[in-house]
C-alpha atoms as a PDB file:
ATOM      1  CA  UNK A   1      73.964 119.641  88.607  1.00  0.00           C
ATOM      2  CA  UNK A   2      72.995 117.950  91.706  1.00  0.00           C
ATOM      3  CA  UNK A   3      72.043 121.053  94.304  1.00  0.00           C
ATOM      4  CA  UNK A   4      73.355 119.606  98.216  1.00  0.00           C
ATOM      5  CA  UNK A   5      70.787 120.597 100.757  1.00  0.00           C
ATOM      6  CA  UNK A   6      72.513 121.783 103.665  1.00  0.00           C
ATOM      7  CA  UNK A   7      69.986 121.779 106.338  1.00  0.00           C
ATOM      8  CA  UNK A   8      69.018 118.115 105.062  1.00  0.00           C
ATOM      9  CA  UNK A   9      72.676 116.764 105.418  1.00  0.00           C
ATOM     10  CA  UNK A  10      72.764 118.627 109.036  1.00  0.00           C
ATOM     11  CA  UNK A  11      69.643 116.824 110.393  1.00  0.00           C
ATOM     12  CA  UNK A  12      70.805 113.445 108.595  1.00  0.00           C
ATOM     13  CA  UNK A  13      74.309 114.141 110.649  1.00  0.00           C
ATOM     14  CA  UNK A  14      72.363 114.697 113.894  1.00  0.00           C
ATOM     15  CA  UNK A  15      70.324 111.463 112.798  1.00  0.00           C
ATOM     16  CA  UNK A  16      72.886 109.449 112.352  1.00  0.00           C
ATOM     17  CA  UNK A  17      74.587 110.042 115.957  1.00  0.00           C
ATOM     18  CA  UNK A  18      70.747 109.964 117.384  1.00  0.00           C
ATOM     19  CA  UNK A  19      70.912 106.357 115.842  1.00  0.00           C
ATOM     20  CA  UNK A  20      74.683 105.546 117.402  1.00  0.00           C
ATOM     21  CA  UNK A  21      73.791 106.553 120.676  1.00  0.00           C
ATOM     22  CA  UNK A  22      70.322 104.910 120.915  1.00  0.00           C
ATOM     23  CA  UNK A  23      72.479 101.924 120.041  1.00  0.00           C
ATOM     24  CA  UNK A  24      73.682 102.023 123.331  1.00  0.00           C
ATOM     25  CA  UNK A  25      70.023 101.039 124.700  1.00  0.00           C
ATOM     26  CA  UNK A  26      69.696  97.732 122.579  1.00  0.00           C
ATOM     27  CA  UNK A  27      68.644  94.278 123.579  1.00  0.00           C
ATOM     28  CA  UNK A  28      69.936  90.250 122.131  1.00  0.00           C
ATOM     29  CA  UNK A  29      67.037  88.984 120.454  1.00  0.00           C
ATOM     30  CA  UNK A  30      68.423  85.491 119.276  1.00  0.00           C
ATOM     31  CA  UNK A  31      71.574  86.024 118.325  1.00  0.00           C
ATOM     32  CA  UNK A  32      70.581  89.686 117.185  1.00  0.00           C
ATOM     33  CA  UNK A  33      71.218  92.936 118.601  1.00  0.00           C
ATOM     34  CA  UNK A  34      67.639  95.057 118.482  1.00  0.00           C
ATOM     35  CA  UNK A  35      67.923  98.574 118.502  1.00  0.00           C
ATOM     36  CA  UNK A  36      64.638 100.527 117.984  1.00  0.00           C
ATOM     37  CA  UNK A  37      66.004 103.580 118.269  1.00  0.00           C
ATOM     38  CA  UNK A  38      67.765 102.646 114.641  1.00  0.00           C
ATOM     39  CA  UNK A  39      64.559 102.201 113.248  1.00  0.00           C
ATOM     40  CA  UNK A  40      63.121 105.051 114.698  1.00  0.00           C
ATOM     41  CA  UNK A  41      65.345 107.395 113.200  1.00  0.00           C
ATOM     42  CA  UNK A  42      64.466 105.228 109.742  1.00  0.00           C
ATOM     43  CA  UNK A  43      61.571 106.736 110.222  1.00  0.00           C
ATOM     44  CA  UNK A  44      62.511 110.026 110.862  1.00  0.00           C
ATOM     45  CA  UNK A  45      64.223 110.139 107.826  1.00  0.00           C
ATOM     46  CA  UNK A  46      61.717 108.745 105.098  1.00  0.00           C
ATOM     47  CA  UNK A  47      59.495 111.411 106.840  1.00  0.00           C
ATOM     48  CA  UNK A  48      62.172 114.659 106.776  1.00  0.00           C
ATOM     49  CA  UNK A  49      64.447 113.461 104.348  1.00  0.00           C
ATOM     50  CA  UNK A  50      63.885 111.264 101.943  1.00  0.00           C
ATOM     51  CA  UNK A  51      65.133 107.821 101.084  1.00  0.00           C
ATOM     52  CA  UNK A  52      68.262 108.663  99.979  1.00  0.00           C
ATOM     53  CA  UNK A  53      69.206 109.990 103.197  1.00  0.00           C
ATOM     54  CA  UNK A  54      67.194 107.891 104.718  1.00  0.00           C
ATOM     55  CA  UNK A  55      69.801 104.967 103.598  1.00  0.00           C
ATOM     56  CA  UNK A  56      72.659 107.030 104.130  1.00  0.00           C
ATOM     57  CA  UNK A  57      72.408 107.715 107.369  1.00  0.00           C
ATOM     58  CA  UNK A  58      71.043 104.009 108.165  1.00  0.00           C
ATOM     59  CA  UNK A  59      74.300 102.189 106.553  1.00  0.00           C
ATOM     60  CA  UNK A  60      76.743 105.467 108.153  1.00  0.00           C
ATOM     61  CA  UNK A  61      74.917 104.456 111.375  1.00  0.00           C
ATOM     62  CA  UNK A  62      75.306 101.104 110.904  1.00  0.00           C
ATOM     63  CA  UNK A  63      79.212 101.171 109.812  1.00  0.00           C
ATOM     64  CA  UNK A  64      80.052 103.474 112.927  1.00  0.00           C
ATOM     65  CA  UNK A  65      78.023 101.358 115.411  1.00  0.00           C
ATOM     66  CA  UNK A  66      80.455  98.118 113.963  1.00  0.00           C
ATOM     67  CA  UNK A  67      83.301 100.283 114.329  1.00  0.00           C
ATOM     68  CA  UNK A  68      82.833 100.807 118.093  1.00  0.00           C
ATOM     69  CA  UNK A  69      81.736  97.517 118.510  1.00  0.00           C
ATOM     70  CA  UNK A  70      78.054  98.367 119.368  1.00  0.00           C
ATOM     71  CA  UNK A  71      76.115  96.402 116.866  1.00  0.00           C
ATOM     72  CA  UNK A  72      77.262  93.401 114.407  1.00  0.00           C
ATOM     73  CA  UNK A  73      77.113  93.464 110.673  1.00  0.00           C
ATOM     74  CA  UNK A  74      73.493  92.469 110.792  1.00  0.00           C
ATOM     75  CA  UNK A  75      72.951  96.484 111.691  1.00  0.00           C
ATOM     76  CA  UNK A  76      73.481  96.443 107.921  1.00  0.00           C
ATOM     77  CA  UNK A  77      70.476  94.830 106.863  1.00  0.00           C
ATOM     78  CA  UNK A  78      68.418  95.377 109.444  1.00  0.00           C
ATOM     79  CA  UNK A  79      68.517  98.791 108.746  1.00  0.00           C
ATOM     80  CA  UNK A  80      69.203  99.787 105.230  1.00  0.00           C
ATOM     81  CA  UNK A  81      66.098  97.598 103.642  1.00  0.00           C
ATOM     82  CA  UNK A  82      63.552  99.819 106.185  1.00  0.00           C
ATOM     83  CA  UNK A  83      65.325 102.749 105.514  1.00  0.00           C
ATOM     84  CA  UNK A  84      64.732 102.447 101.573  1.00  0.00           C
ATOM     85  CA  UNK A  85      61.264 101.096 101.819  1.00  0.00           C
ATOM     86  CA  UNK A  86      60.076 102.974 104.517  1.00  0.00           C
ATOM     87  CA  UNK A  87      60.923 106.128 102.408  1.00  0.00           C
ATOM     88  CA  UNK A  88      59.643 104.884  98.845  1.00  0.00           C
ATOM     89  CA  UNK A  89      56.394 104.454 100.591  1.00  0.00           C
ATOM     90  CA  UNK A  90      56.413 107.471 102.300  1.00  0.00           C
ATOM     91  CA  UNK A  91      57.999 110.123  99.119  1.00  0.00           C
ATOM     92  CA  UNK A  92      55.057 108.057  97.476  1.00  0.00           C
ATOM     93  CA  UNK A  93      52.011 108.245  99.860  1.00  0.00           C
ATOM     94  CA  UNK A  94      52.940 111.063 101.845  1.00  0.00           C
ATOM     95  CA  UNK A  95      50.712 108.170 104.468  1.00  0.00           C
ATOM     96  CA  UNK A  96      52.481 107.964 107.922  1.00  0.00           C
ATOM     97  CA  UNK A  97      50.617 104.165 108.831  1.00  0.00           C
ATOM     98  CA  UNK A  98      52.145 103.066 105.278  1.00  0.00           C
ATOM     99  CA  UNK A  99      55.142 104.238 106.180  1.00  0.00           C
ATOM    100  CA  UNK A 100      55.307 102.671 109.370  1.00  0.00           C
ATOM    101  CA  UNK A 101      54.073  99.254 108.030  1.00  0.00           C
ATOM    102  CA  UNK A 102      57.054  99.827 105.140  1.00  0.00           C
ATOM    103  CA  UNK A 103      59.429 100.316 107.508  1.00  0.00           C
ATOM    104  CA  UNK A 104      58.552  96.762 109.520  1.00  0.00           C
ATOM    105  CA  UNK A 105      58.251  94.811 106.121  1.00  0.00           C
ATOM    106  CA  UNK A 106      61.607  96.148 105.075  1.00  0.00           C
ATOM    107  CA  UNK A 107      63.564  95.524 108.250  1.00  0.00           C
ATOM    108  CA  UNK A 108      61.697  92.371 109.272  1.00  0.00           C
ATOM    109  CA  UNK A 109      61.411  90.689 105.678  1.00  0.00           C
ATOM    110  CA  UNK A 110      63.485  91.646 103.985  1.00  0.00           C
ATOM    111  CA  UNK A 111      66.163  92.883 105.795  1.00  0.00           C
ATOM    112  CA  UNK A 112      65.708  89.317 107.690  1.00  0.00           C
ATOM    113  CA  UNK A 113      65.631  87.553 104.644  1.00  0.00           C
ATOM    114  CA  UNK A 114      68.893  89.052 103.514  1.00  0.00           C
ATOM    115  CA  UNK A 115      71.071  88.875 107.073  1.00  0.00           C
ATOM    116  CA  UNK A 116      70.536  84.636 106.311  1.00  0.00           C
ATOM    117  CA  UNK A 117      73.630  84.991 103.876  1.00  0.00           C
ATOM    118  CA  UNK A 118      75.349  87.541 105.754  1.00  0.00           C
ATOM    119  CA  UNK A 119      75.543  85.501 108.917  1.00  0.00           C
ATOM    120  CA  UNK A 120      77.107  82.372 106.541  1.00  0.00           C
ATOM    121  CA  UNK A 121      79.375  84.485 104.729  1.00  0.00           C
ATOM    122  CA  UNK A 122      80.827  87.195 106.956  1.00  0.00           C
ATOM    123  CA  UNK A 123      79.928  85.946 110.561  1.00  0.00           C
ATOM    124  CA  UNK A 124      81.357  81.903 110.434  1.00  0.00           C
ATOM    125  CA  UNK A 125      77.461  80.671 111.127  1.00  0.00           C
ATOM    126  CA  UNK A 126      77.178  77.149 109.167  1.00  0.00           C
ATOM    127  CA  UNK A 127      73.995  77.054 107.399  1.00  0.00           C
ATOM    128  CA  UNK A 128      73.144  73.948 109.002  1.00  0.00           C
ATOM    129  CA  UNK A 129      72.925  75.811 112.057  1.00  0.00           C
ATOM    130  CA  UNK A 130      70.122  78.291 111.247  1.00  0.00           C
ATOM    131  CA  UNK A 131      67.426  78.499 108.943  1.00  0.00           C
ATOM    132  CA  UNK A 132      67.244  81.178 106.355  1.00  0.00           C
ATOM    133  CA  UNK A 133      64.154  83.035 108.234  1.00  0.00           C
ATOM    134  CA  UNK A 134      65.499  82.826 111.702  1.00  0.00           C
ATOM    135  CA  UNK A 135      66.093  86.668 111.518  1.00  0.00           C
ATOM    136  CA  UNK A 136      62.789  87.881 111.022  1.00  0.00           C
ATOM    137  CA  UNK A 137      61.407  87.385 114.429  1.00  0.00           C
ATOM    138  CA  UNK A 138      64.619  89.574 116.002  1.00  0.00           C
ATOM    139  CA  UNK A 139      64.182  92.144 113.482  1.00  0.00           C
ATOM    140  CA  UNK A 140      60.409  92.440 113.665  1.00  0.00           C
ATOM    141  CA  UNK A 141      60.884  93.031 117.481  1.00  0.00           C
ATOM    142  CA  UNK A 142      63.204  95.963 116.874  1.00  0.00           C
ATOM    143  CA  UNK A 143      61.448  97.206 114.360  1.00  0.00           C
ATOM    144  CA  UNK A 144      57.791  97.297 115.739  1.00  0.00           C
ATOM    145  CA  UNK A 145      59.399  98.524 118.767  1.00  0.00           C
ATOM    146  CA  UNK A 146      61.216 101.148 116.842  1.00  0.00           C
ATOM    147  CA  UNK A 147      58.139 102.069 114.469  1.00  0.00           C
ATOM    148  CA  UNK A 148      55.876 102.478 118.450  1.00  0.00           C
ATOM    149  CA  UNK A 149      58.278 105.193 119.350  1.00  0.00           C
ATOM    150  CA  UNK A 150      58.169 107.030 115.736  1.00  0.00           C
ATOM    151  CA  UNK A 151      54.445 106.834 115.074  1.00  0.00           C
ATOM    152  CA  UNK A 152      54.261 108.664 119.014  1.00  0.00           C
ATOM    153  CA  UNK A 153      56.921 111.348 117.672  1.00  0.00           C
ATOM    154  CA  UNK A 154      55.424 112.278 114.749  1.00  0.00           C
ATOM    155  CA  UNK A 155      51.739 112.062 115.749  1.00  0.00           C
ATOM    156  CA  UNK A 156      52.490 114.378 118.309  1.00  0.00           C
ATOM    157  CA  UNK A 157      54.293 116.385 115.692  1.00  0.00           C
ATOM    158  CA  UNK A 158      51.894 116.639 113.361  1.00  0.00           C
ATOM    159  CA  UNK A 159      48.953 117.569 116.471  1.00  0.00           C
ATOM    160  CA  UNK A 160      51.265 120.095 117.249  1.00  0.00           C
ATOM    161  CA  UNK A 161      51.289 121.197 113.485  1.00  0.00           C
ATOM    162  CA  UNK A 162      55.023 121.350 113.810  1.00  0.00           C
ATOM    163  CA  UNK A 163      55.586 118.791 111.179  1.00  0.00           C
ATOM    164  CA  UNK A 164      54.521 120.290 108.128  1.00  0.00           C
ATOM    165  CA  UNK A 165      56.760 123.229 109.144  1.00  0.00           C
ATOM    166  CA  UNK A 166      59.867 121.040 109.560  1.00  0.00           C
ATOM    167  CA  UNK A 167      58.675 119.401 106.291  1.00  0.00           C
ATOM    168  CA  UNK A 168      58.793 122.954 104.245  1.00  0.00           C
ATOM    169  CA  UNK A 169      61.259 124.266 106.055  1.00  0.00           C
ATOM    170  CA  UNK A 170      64.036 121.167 105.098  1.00  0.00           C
ATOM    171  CA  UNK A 171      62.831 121.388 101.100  1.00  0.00           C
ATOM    172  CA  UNK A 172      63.270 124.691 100.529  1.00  0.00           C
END
């Protein structure tokens, strides 16, 4: 029997709009929407969370932000692949740098990597008329930007000694 954490799905609801409404202060990075704010929350979650909501709330963030026309379909890549890795490294590590650096990889490379077929499948872009890495540079933009902002918030956090507390607090 799979127990359902309350408090967990809560914060991953209050994540989610977080994400949605930091879309709202993005920026066109070559053809590509950045929004650090997504990959802050990423962040957030592989830290509080967990991957599993980590990747939850980054594909329900993505699908809403398409729905009101605030992002384009490569919000799905760009932020599912640093939600999952960024949280694998972190349920793994428990390190906050690693965690950072898995969240850039993810987004950046592979997430990068993977928006290539997206934007020839789904978006009309010939293939002719981008190379299959011309993501990465975009993404790693919103993502470094993104993982800045995080590593501030939970540094300060954890001087505070506030984050441990969250920490227990959401896995009890």
């Amino acid at each position: 029997m799979i127990k359902t954490n309350t408090k967990k799905l809560a914060i991953a609801g209050v994540f989610c709009a977080v994400a949605v409404v930091g879309s709202l202060f993005s920026f066109p990075v070559f053809g590509s929407k950045c929004s650090p704010v997504q990959h802050m929350v990423n962040i957030l979650c592989a830290v509080l969370l967990g991957p599993g909501y980590g990747v939850g709330v980054a594909f329900a963030a993505s699908l809403i932000r398409n729905m009101l026309s605030l992002g384009s379909l490569m919000a799905f890549p760009g932020s599912m692949f640093g939600a999952l890795v960024c949280g694998l490294v972190y349920r793994r590590t428990k390190n906050i740098l690693g965690t950072l650096i898995g969240e850039v990889f993810g987004t950046a490379i592979l997430g990068g990597l993977c928006a290539y077929p997206i934007a020839i499948l789904f978006m009309g872009i010939g293939a002719a008329d981008v190379a299959f890495y011309a993501y990465i540079i975009p993404f790693f933009i919103s993502t470094a930007a993104g993982a800045i902002i995080s590593a501030l918030l939970i540094y300060s956090l954890k001087k505070a000694n506030v984050l441990h507390n969250m920490q227990e607090s959401l896995n009890r």
